[in-house]
C-alpha atoms as a PDB file:
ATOM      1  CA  UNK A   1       8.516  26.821  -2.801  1.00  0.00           C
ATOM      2  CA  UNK A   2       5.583  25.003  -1.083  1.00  0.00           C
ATOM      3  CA  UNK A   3       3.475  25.764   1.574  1.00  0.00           C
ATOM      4  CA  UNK A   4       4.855  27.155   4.972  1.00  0.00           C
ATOM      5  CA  UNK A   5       4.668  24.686   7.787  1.00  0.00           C
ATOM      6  CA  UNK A   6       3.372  25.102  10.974  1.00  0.00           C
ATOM      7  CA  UNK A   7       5.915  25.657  13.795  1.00  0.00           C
ATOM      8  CA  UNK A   8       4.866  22.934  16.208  1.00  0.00           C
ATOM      9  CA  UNK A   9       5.891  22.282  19.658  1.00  0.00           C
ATOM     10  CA  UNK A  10       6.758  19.575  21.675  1.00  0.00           C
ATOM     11  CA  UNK A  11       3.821  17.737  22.460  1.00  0.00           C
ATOM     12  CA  UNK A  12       2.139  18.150  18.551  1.00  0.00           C
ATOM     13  CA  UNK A  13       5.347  16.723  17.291  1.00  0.00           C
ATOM     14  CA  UNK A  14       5.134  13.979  19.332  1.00  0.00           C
ATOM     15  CA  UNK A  15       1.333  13.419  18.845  1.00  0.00           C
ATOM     16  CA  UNK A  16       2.195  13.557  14.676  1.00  0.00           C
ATOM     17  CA  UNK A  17       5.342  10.795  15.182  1.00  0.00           C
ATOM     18  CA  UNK A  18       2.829   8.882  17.053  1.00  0.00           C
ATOM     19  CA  UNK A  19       0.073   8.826  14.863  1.00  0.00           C
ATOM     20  CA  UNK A  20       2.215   7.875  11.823  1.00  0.00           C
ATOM     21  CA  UNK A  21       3.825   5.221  13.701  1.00  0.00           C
ATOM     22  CA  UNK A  22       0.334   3.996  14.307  1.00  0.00           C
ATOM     23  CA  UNK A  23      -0.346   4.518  10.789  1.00  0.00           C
ATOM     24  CA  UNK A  24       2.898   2.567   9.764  1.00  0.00           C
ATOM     25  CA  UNK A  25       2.614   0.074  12.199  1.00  0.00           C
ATOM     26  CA  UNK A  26      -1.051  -1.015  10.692  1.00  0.00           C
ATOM     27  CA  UNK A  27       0.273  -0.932   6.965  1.00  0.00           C
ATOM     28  CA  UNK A  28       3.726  -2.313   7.452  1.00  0.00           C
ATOM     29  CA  UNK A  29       5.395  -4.723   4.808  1.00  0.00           C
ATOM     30  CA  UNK A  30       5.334  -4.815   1.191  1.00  0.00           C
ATOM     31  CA  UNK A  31       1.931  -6.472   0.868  1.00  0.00           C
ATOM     32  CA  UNK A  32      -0.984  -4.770   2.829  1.00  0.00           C
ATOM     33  CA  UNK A  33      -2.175  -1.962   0.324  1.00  0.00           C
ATOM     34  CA  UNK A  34      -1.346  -4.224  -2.404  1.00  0.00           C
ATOM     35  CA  UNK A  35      -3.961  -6.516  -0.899  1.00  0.00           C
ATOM     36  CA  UNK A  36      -6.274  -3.697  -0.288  1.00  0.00           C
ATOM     37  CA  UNK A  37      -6.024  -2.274  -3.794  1.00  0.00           C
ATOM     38  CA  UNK A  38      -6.995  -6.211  -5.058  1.00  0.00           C
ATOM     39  CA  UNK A  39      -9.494  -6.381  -2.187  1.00  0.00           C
ATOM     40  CA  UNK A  40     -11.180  -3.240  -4.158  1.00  0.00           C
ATOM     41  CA  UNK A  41     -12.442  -4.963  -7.544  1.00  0.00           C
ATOM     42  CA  UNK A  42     -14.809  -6.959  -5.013  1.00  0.00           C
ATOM     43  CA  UNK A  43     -14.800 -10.171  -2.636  1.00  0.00           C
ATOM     44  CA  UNK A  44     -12.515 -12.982  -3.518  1.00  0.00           C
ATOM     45  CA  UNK A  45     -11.768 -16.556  -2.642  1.00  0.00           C
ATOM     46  CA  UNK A  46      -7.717 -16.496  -1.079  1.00  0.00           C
ATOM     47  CA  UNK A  47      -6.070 -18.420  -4.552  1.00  0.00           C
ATOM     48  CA  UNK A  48      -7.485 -15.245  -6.721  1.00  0.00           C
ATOM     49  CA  UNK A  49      -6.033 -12.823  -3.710  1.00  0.00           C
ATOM     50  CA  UNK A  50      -2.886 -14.787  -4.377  1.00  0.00           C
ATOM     51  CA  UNK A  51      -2.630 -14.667  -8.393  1.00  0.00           C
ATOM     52  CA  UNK A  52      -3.851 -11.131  -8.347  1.00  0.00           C
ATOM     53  CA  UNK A  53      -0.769 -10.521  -6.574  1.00  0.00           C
ATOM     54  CA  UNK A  54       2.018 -12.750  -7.675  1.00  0.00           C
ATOM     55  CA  UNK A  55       4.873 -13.605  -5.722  1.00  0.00           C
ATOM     56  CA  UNK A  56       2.702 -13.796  -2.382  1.00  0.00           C
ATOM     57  CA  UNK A  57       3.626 -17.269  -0.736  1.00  0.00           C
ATOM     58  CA  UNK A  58       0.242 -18.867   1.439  1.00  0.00           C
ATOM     59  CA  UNK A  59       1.994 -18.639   4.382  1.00  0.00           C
ATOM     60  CA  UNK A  60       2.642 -14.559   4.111  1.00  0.00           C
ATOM     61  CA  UNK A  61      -1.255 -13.890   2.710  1.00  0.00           C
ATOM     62  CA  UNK A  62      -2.828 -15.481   5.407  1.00  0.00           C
ATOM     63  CA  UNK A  63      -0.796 -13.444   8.009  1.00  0.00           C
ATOM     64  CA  UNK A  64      -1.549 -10.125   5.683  1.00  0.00           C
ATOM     65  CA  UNK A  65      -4.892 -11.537   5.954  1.00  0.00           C
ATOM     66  CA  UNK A  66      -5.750 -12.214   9.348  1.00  0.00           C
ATOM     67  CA  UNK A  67      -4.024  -8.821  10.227  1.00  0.00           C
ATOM     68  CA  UNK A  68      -6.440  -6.754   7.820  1.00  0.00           C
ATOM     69  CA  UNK A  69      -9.178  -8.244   9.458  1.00  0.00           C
ATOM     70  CA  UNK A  70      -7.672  -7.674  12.932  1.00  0.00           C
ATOM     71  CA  UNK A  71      -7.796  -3.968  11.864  1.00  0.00           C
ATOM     72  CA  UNK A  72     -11.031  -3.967  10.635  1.00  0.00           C
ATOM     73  CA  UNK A  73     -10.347  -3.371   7.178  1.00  0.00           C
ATOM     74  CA  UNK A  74     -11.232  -6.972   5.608  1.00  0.00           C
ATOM     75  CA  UNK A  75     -13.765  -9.268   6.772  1.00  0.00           C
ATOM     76  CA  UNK A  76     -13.626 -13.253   6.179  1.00  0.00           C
ATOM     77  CA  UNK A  77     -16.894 -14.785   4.764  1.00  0.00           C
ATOM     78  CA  UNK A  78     -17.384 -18.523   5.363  1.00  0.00           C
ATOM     79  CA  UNK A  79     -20.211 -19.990   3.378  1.00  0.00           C
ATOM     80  CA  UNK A  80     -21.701 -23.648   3.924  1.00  0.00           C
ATOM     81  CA  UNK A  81     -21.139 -25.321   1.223  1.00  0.00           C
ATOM     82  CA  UNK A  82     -19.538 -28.038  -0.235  1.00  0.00           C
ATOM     83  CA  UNK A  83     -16.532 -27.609  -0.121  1.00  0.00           C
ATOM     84  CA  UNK A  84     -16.611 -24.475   1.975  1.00  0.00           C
ATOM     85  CA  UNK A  85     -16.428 -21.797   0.100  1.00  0.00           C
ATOM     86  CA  UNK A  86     -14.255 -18.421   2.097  1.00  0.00           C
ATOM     87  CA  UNK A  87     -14.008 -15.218   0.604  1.00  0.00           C
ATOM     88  CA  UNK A  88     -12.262 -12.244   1.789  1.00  0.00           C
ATOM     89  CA  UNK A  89     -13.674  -8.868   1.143  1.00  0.00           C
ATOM     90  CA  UNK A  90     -13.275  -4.783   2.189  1.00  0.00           C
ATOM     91  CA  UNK A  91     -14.878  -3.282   5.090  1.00  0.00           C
ATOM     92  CA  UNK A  92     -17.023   0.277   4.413  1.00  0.00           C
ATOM     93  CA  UNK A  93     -13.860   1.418   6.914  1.00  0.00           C
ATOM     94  CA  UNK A  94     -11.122   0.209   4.282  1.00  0.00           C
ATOM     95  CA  UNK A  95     -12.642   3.171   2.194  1.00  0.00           C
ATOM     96  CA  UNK A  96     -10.650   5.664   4.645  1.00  0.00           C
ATOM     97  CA  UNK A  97      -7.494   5.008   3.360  1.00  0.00           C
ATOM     98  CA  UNK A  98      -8.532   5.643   0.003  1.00  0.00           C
ATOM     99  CA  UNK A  99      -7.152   8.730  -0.133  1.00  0.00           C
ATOM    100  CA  UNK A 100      -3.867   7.851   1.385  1.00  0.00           C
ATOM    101  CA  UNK A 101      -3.733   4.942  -1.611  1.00  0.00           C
ATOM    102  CA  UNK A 102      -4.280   7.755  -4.267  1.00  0.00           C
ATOM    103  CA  UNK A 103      -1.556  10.220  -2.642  1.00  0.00           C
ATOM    104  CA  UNK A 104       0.988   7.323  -2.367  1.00  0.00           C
ATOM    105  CA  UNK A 105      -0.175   6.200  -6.356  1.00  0.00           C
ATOM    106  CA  UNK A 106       0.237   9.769  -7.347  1.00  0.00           C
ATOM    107  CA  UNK A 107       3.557  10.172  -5.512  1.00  0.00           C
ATOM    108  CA  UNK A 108       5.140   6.835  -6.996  1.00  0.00           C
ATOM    109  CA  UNK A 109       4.024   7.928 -10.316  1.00  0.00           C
ATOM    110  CA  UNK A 110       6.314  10.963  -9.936  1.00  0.00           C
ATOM    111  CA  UNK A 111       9.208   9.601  -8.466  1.00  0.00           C
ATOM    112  CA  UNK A 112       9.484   7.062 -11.053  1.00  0.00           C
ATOM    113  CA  UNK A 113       8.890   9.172 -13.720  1.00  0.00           C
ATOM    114  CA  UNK A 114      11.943  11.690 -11.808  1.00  0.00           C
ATOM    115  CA  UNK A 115      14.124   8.395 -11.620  1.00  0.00           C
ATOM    116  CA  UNK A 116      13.815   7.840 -15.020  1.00  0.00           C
ATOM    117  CA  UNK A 117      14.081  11.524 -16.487  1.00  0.00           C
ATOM    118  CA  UNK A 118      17.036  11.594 -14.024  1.00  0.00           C
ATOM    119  CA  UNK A 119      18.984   8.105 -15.137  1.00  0.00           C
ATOM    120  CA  UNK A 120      18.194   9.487 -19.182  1.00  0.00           C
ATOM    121  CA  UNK A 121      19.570  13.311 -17.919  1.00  0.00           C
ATOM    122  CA  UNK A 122      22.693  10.724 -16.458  1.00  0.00           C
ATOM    123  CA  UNK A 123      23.022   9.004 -19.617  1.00  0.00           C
ATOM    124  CA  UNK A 124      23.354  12.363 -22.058  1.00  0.00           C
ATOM    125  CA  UNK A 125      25.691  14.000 -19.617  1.00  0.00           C
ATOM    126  CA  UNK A 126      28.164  10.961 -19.775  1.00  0.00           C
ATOM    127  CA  UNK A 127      27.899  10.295 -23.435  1.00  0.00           C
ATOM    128  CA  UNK A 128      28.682  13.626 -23.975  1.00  0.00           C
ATOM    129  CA  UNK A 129      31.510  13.463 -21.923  1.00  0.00           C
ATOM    130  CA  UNK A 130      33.106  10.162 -23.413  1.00  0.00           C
ATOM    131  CA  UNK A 131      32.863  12.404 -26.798  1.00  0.00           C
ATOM    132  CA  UNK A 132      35.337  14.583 -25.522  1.00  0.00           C
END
């Protein structure tokens, strides 16, 4: 069995919903650690963002974009040149959900590795049966 957990009242289980609706409400959709984790090899111009991740349309990355740096966890680099050249990199804050991107890594390299042990688990139980 794990650990115990804490009985908590009232008021620190509503501070605890409210902090990871905060949390959720910053991170939302299916594309902001994504673009964080490709954020991490370094700064890059917006098409590399966009290969890196694949089926991201413009439209969606800019909005992921401009919302990362709304939250202080990318910032936008213009340089003068010709043509301009814009690059999108990680803030030194970005770095504090590092450990929240390892624990949800970790975690979906478990339940996919249960999901699959499970579905193989599945498939022996009914072949066994159709034997019968």
């Amino acid at each position: 069995m794990g650990p115990r957990k804490e009985h908590h009242n009232k008021e620190t289980c509503t501070a605890s919903l409210n902090a990871v609706k905060d949390a959720l409400y910053v991170l939302n959709g299916k594309w902001k650690l994504p673009l964080i984790i490709s954020l991490q090899e370094g700064p890059q111009r917006f098409n590399e963002i966009q290969k890196s991740l694949g089926e991201i349309t413009p439209k969606i990355l800019s909005k992921e974009l401009k919302d990362l740096e709304l939250n202080e966890f990318v910032i936008r680099k213009v340089y003068a040149t010709t043509p301009v050249t814009v690059t999108y990199e990680l803030t030194p804050y970005s770095e504090s959900l590092d450990k929240v991107i390892n624990e949800l890594r970790d975690w979906g390299l478990k339940h996919r590795e249960r999901l699959v042990k499970n579905r193989k688990t599945e498939s022996a139980v009914a072949e066994i049966t159709a034997s019968l």
